[in-house]
PDB file of N, CA and C in Angstrom:
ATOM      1  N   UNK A   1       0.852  -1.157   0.000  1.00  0.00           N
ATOM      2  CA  UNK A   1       0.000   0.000   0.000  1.00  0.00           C
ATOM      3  C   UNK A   1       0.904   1.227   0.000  1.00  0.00           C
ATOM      4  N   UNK A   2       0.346   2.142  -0.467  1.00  0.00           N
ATOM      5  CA  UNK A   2       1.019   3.274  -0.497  1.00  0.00           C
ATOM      6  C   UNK A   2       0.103   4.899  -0.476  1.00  0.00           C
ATOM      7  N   UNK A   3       0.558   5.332   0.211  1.00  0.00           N
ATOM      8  CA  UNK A   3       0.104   6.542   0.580  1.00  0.00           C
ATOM      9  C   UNK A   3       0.869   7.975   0.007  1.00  0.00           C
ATOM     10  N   UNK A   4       0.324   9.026  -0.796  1.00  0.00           N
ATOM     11  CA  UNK A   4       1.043  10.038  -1.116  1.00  0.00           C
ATOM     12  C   UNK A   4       0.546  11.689  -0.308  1.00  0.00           C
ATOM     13  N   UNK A   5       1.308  11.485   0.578  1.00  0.00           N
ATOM     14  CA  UNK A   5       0.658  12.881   1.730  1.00  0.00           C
ATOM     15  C   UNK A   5      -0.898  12.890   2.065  1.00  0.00           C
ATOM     16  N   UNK A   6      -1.194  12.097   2.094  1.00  0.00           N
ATOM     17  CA  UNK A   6      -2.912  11.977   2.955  1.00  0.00           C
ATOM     18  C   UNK A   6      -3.479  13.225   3.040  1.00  0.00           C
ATOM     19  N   UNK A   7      -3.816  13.569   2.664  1.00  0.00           N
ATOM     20  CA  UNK A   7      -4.973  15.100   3.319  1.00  0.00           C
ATOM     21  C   UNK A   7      -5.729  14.683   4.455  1.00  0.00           C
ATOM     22  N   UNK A   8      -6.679  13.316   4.780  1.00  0.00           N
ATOM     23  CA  UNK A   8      -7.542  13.507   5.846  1.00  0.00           C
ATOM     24  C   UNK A   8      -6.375  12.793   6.832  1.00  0.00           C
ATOM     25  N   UNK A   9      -5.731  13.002   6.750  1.00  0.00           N
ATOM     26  CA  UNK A   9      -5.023  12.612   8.516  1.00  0.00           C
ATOM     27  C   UNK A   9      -5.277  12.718   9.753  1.00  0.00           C
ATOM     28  N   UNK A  10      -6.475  13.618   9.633  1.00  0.00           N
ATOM     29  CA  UNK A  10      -6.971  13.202  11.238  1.00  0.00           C
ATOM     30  C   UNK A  10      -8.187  12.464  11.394  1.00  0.00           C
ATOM     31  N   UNK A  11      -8.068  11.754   9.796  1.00  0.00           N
ATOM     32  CA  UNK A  11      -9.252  10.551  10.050  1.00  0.00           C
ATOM     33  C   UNK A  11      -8.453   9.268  10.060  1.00  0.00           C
ATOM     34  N   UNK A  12      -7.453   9.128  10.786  1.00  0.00           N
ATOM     35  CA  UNK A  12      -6.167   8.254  10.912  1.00  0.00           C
ATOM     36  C   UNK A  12      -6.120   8.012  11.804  1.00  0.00           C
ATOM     37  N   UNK A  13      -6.606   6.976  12.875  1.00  0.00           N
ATOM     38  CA  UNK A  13      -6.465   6.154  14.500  1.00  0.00           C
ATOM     39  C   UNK A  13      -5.624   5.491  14.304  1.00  0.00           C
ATOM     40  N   UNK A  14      -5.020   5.322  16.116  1.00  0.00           N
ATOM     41  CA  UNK A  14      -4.322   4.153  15.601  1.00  0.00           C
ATOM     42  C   UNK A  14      -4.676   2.997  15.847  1.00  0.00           C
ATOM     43  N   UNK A  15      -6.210   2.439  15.985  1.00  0.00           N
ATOM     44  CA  UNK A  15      -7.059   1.675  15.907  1.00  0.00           C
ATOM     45  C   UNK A  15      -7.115   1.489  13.956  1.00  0.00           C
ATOM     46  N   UNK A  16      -7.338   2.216  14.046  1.00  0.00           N
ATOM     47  CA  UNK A  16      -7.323   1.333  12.294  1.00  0.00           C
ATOM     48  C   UNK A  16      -5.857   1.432  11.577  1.00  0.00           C
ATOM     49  N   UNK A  17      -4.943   2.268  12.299  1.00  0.00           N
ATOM     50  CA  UNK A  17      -3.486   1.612  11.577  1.00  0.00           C
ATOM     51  C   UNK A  17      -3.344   0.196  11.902  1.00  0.00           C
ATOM     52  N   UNK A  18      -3.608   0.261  12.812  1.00  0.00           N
ATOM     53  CA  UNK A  18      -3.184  -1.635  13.846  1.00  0.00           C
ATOM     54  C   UNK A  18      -4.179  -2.789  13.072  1.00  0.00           C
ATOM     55  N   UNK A  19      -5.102  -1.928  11.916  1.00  0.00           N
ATOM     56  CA  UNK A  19      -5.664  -3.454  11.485  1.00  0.00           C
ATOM     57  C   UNK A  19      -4.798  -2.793  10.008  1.00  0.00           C
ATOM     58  N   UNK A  20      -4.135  -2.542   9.397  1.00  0.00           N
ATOM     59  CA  UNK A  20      -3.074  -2.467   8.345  1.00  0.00           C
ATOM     60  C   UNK A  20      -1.953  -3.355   8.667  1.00  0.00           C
ATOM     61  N   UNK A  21      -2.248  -4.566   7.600  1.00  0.00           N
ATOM     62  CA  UNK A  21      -1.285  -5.769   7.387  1.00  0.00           C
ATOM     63  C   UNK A  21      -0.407  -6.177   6.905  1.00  0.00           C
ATOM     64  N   UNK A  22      -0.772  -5.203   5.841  1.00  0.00           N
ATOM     65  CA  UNK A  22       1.176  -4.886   4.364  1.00  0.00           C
ATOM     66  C   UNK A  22       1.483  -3.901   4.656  1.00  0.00           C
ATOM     67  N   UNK A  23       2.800  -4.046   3.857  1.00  0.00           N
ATOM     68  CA  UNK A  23       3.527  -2.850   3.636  1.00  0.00           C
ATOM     69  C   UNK A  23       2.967  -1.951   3.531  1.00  0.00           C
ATOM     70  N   UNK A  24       3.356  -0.312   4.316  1.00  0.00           N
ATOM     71  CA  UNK A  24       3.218   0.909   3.911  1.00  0.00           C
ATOM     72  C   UNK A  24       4.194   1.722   3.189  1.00  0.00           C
ATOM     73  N   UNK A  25       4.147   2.578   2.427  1.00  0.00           N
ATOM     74  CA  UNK A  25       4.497   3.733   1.954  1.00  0.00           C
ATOM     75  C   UNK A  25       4.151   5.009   2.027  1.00  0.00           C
ATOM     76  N   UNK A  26       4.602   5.694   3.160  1.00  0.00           N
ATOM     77  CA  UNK A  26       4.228   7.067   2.978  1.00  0.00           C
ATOM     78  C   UNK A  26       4.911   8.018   2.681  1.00  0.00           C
ATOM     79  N   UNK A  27       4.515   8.527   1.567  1.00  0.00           N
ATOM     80  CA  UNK A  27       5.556   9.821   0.741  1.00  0.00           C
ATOM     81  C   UNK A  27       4.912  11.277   1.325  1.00  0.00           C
ATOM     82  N   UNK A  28       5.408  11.728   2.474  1.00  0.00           N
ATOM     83  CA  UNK A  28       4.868  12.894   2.513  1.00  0.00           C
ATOM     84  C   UNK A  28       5.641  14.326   2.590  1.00  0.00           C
ATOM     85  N   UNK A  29       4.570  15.035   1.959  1.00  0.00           N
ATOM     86  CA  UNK A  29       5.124  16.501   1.257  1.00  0.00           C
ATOM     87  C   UNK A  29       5.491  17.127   2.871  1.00  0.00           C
ATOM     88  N   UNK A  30       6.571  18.391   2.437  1.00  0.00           N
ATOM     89  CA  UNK A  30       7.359  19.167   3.330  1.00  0.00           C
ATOM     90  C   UNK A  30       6.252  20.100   3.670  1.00  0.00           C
ATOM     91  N   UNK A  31       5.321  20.840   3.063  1.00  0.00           N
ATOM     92  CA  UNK A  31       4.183  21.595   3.499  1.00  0.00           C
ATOM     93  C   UNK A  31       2.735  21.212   2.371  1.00  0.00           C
ATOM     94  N   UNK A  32       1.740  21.719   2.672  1.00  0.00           N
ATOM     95  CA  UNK A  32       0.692  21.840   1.961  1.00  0.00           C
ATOM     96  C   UNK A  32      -0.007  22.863   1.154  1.00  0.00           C
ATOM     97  N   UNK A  33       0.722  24.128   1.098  1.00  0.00           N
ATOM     98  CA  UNK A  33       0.752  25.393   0.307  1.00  0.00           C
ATOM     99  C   UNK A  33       2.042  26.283   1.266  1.00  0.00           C
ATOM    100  N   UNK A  34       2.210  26.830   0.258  1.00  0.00           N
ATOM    101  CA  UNK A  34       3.549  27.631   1.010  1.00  0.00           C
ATOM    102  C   UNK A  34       2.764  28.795   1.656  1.00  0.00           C
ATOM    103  N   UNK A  35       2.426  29.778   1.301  1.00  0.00           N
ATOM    104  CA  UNK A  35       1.577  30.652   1.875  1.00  0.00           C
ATOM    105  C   UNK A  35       2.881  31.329   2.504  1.00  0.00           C
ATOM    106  N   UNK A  36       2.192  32.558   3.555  1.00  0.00           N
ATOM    107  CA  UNK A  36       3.116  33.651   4.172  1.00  0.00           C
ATOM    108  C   UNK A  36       3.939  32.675   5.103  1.00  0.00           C
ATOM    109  N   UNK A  37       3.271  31.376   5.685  1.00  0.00           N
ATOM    110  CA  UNK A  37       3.998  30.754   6.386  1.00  0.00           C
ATOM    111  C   UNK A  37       3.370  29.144   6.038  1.00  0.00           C
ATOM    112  N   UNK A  38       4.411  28.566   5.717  1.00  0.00           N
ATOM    113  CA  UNK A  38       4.283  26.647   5.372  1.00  0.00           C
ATOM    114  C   UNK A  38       2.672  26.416   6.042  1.00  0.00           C
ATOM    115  N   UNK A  39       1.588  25.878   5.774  1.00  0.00           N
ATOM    116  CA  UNK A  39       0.427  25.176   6.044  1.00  0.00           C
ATOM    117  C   UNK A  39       0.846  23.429   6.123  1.00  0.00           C
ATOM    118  N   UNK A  40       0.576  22.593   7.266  1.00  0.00           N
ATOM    119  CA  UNK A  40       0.488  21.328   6.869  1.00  0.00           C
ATOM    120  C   UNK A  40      -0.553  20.437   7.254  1.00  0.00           C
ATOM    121  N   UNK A  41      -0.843  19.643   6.713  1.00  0.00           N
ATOM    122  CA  UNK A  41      -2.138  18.641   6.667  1.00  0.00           C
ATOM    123  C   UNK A  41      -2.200  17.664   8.006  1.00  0.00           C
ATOM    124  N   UNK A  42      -1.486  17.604   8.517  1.00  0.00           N
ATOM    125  CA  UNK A  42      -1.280  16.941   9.612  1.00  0.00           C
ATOM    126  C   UNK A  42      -0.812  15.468   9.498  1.00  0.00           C
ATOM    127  N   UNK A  43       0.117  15.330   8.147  1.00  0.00           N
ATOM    128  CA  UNK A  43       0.624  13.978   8.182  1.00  0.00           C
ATOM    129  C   UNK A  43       1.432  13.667   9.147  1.00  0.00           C
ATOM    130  N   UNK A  44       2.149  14.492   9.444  1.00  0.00           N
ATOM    131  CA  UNK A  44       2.967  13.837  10.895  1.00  0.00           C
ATOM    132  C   UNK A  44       2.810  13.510  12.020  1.00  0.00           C
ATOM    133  N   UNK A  45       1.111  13.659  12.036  1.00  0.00           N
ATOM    134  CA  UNK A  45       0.597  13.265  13.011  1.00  0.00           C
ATOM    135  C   UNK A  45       0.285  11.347  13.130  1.00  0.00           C
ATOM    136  N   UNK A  46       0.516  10.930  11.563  1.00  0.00           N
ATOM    137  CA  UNK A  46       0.290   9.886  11.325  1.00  0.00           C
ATOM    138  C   UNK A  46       1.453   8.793  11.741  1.00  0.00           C
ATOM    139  N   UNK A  47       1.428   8.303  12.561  1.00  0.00           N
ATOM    140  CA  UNK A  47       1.961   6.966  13.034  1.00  0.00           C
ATOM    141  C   UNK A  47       2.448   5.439  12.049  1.00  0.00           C
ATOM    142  N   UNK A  48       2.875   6.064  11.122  1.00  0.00           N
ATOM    143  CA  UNK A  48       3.618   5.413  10.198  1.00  0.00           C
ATOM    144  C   UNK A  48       5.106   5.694   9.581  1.00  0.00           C
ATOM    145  N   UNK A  49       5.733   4.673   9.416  1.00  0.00           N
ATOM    146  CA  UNK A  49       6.537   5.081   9.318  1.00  0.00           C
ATOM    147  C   UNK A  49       6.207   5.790   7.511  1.00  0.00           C
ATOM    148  N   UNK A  50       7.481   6.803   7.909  1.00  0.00           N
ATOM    149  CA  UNK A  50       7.090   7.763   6.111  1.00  0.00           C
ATOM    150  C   UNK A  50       8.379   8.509   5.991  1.00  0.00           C
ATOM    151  N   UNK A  51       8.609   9.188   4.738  1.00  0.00           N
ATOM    152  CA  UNK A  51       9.598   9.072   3.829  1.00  0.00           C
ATOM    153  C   UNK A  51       8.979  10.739   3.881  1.00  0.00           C
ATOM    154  N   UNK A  52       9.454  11.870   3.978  1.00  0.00           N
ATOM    155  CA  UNK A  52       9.236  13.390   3.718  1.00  0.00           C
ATOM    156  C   UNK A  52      10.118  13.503   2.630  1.00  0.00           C
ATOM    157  N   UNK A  53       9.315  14.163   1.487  1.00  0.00           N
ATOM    158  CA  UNK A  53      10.062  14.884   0.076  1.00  0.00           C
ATOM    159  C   UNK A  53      10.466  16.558   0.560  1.00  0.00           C
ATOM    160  N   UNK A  54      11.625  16.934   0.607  1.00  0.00           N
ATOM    161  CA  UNK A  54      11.615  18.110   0.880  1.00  0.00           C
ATOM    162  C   UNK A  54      11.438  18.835   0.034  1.00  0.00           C
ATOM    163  N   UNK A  55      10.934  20.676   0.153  1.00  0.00           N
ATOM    164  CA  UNK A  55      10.910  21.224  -0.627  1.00  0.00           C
ATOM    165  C   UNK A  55       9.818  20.685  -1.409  1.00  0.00           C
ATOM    166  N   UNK A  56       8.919  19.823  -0.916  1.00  0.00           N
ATOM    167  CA  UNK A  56       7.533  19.597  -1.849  1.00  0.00           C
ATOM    168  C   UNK A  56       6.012  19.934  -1.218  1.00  0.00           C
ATOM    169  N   UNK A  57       5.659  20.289  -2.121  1.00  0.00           N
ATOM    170  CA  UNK A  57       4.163  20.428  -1.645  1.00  0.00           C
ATOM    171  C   UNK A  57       2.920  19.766  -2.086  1.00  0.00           C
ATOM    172  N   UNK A  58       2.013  19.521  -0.970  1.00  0.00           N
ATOM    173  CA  UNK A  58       1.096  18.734  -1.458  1.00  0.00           C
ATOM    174  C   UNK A  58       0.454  18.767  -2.733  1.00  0.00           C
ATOM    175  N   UNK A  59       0.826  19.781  -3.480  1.00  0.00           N
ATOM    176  CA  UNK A  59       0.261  19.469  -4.783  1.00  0.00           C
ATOM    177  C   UNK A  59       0.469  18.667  -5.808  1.00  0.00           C
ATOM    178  N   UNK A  60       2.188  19.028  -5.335  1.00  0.00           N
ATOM    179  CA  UNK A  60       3.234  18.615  -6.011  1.00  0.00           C
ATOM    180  C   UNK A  60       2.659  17.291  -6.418  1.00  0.00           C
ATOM    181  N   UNK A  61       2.356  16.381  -5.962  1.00  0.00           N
ATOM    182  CA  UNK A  61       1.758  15.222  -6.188  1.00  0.00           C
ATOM    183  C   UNK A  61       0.996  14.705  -7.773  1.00  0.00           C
ATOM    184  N   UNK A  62       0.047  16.136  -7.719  1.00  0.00           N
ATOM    185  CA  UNK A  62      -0.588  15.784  -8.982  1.00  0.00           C
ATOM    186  C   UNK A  62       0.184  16.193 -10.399  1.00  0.00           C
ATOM    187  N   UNK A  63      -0.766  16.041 -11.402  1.00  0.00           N
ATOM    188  CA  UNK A  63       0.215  15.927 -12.715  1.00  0.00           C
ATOM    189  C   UNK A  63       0.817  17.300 -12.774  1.00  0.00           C
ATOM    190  N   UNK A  64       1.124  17.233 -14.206  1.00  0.00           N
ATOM    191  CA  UNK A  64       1.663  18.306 -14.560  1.00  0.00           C
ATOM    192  C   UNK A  64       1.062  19.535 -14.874  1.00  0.00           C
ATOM    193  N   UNK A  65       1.145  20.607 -14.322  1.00  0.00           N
ATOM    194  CA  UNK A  65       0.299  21.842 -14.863  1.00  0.00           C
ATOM    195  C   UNK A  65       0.534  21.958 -16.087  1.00  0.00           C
ATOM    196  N   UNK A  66      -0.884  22.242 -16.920  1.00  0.00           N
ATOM    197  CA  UNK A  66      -0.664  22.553 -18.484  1.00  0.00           C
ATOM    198  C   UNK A  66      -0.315  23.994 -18.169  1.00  0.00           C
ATOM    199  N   UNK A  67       0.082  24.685 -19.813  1.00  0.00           N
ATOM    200  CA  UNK A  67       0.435  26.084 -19.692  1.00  0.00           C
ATOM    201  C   UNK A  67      -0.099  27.157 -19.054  1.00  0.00           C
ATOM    202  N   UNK A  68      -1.576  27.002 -19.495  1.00  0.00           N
ATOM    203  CA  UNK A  68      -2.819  28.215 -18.852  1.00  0.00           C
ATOM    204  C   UNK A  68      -3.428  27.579 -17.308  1.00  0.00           C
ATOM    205  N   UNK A  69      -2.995  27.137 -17.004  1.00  0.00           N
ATOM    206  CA  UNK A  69      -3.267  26.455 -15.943  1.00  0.00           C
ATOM    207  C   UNK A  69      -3.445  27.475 -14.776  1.00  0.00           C
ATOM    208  N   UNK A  70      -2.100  28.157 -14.305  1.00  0.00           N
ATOM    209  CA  UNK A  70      -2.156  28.859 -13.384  1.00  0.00           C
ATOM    210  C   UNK A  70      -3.165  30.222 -13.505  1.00  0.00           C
ATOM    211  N   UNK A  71      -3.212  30.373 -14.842  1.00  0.00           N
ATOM    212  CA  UNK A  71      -4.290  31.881 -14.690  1.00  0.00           C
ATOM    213  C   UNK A  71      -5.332  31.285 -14.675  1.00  0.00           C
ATOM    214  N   UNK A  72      -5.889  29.978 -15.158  1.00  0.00           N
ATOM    215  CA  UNK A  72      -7.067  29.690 -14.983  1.00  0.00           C
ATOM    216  C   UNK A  72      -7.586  29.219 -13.377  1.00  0.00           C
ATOM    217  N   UNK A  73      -6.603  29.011 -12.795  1.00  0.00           N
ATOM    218  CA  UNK A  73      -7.039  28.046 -11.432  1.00  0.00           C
ATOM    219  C   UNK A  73      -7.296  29.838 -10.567  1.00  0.00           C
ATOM    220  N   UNK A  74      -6.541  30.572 -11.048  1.00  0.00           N
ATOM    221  CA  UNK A  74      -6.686  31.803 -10.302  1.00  0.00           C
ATOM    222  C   UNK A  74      -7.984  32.829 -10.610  1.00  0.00           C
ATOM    223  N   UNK A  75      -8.224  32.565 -11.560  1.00  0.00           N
ATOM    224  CA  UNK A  75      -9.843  32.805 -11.804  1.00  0.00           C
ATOM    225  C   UNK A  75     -10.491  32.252 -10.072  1.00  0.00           C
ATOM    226  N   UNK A  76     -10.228  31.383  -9.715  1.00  0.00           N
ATOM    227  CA  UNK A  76     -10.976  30.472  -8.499  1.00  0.00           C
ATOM    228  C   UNK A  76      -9.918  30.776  -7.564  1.00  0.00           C
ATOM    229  N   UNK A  77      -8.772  31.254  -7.793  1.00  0.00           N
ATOM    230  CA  UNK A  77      -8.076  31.797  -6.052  1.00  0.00           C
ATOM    231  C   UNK A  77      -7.237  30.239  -6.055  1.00  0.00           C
ATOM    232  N   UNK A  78      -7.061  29.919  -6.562  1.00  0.00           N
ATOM    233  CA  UNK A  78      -6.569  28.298  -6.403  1.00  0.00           C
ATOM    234  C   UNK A  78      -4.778  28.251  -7.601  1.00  0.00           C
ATOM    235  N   UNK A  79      -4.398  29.283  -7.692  1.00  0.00           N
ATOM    236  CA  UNK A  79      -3.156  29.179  -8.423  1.00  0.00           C
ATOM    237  C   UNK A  79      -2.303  28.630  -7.421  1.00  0.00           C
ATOM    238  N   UNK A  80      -2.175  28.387  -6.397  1.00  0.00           N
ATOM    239  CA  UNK A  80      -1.362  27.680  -5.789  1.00  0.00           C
ATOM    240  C   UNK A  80      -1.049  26.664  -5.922  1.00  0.00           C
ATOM    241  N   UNK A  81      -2.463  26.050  -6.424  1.00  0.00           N
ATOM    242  CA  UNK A  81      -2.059  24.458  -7.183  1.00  0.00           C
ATOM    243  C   UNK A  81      -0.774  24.464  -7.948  1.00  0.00           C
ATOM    244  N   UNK A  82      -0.431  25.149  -8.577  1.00  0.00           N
ATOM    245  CA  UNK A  82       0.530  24.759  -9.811  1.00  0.00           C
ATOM    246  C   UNK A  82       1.582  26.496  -9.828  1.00  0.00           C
ATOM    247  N   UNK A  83       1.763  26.076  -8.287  1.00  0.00           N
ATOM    248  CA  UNK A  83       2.965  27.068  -8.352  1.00  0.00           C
ATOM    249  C   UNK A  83       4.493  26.567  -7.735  1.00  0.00           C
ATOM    250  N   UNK A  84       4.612  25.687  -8.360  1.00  0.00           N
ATOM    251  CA  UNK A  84       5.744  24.965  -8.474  1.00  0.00           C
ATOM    252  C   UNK A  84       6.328  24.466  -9.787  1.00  0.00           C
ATOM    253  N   UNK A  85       7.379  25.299 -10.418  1.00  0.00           N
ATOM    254  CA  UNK A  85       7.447  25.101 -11.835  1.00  0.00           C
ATOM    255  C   UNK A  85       7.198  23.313 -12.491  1.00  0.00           C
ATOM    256  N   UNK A  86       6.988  23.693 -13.650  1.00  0.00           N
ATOM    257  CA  UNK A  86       7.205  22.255 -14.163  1.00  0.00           C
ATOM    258  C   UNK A  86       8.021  21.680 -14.196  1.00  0.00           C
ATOM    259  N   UNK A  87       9.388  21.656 -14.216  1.00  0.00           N
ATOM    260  CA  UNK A  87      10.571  20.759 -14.006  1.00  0.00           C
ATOM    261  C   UNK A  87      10.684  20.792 -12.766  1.00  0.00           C
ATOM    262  N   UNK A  88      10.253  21.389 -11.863  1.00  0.00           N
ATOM    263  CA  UNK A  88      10.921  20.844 -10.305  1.00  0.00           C
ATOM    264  C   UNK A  88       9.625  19.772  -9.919  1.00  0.00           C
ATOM    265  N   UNK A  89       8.207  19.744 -10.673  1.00  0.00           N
ATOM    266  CA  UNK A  89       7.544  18.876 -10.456  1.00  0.00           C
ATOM    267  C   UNK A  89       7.606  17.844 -11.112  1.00  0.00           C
ATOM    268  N   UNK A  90       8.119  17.842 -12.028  1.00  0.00           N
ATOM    269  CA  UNK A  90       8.593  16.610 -13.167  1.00  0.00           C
ATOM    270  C   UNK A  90       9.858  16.369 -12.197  1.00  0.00           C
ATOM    271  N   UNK A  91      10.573  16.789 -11.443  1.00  0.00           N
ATOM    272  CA  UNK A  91      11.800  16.210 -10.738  1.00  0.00           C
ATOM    273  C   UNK A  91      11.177  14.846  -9.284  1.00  0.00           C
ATOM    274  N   UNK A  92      10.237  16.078  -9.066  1.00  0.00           N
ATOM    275  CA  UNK A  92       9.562  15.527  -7.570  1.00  0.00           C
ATOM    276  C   UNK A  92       8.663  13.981  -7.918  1.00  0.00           C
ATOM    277  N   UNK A  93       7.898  14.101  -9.385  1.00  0.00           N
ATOM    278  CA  UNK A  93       7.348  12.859  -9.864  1.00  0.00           C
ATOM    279  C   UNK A  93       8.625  11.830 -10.015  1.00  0.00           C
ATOM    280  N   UNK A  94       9.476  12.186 -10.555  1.00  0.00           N
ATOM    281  CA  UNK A  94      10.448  11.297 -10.953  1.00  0.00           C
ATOM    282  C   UNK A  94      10.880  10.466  -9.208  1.00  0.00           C
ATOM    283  N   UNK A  95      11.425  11.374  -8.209  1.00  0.00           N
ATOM    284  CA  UNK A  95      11.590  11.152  -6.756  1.00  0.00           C
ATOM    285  C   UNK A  95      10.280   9.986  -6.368  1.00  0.00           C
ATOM    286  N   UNK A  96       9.488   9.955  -6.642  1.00  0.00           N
ATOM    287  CA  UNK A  96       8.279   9.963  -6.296  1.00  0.00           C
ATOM    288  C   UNK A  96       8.214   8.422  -7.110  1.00  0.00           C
ATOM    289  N   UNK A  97       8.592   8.107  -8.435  1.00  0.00           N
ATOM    290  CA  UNK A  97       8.517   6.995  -8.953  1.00  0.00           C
ATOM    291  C   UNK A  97       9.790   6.146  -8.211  1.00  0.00           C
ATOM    292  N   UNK A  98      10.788   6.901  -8.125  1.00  0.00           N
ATOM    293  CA  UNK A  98      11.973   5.647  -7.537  1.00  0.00           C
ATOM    294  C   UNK A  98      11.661   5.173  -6.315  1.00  0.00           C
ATOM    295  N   UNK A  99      10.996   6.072  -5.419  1.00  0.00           N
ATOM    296  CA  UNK A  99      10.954   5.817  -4.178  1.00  0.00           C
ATOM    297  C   UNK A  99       9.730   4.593  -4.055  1.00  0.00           C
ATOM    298  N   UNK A 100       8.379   4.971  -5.147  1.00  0.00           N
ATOM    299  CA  UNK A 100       7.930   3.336  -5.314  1.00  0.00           C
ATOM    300  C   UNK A 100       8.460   2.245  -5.647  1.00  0.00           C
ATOM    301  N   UNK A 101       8.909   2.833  -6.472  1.00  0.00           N
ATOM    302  CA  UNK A 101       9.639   1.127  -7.505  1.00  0.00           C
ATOM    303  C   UNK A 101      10.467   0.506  -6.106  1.00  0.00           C
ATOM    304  N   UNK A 102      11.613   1.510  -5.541  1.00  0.00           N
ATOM    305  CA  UNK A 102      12.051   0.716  -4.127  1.00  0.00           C
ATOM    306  C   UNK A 102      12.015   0.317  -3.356  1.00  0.00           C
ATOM    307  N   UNK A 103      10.354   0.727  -3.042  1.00  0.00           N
ATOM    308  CA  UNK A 103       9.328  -0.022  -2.324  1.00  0.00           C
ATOM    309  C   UNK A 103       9.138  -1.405  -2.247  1.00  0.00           C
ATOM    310  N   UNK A 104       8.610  -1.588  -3.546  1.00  0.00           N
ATOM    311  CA  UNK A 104       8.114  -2.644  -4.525  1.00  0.00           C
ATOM    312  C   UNK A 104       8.969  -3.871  -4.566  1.00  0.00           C
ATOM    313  N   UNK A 105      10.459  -3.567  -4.947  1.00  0.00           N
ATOM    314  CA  UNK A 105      11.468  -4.255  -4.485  1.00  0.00           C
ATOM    315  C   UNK A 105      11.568  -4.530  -3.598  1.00  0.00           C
ATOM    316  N   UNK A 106      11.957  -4.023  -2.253  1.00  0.00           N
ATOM    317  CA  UNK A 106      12.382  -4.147  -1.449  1.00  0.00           C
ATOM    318  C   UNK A 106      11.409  -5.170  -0.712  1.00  0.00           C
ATOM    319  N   UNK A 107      10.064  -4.744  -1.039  1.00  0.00           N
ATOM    320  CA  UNK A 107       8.648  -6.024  -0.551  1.00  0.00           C
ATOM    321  C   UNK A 107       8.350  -6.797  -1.292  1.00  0.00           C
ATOM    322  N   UNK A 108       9.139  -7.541  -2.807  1.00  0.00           N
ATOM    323  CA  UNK A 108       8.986  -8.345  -3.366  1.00  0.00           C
ATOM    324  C   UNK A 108       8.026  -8.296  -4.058  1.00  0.00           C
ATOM    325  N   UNK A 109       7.283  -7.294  -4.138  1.00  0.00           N
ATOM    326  CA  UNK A 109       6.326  -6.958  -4.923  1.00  0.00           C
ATOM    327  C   UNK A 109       6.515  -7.093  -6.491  1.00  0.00           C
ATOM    328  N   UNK A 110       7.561  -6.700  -6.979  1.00  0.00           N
ATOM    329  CA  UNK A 110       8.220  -6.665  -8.084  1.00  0.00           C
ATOM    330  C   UNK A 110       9.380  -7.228  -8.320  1.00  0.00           C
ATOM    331  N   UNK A 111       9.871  -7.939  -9.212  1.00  0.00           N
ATOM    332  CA  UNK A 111      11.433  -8.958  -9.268  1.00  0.00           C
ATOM    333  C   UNK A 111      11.920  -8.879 -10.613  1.00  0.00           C
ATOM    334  N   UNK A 112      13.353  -8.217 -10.563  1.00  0.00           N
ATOM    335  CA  UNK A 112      13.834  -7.577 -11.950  1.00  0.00           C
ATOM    336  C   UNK A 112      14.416  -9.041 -12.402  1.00  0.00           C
TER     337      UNK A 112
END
């Protein structure tokens, strides 16, 4: 299983971690919007072990912003989504694929 920065983390007991039977993966982001001061989701409140990407943000996660992206999300106040250039998010996806695949390996999940 694998987890990429959880947003509801405080719907996270540790009554229902303790019935989680495989492997975890948790990739979680350094903040959740940068703002005047870092915002975070409360993954570290989560009782697993997890892997922090620095310098990433929860957005970071999703794809790639197309070009018009940011003026359009700001129409809605939401340019924050995709204010992390495209190559440092194409860097963070890439981070983001090795750190599964080593997962995967490492739990036999996968066998080169």
């Amino acid at each position: 299983m694998r987890a990429l920065d959880p947003g509801m983390a405080y719907a996270v007991t540790p009554q229902s971690i303790a019935r989680i039977n495989v492997p975890v993966l948790l990739l979680a982001a350094d903040y959740y919007v940068r703002a005047p001061k870092p915002q975070q989701l409360g993954v570290e409140n989560i009782h697993l072990p997890q892997q922090r990407l620095p310098q990433t943000g929860h957005f970071d996660f999703l794809p790639l912003c197309q070009p018009q992206a940011k003026e359009v999300l700001a129409e809605e106040g939401e340019e924050f989504i995709c204010e992390t250039p495209t190559a440092e998010r194409a860097a963070i996806h890439q981070q983001v694929v090795n750190q599964v695949m080593a997962f995967l390996r490492q739990n036999r999940v996968i066998v080169e």
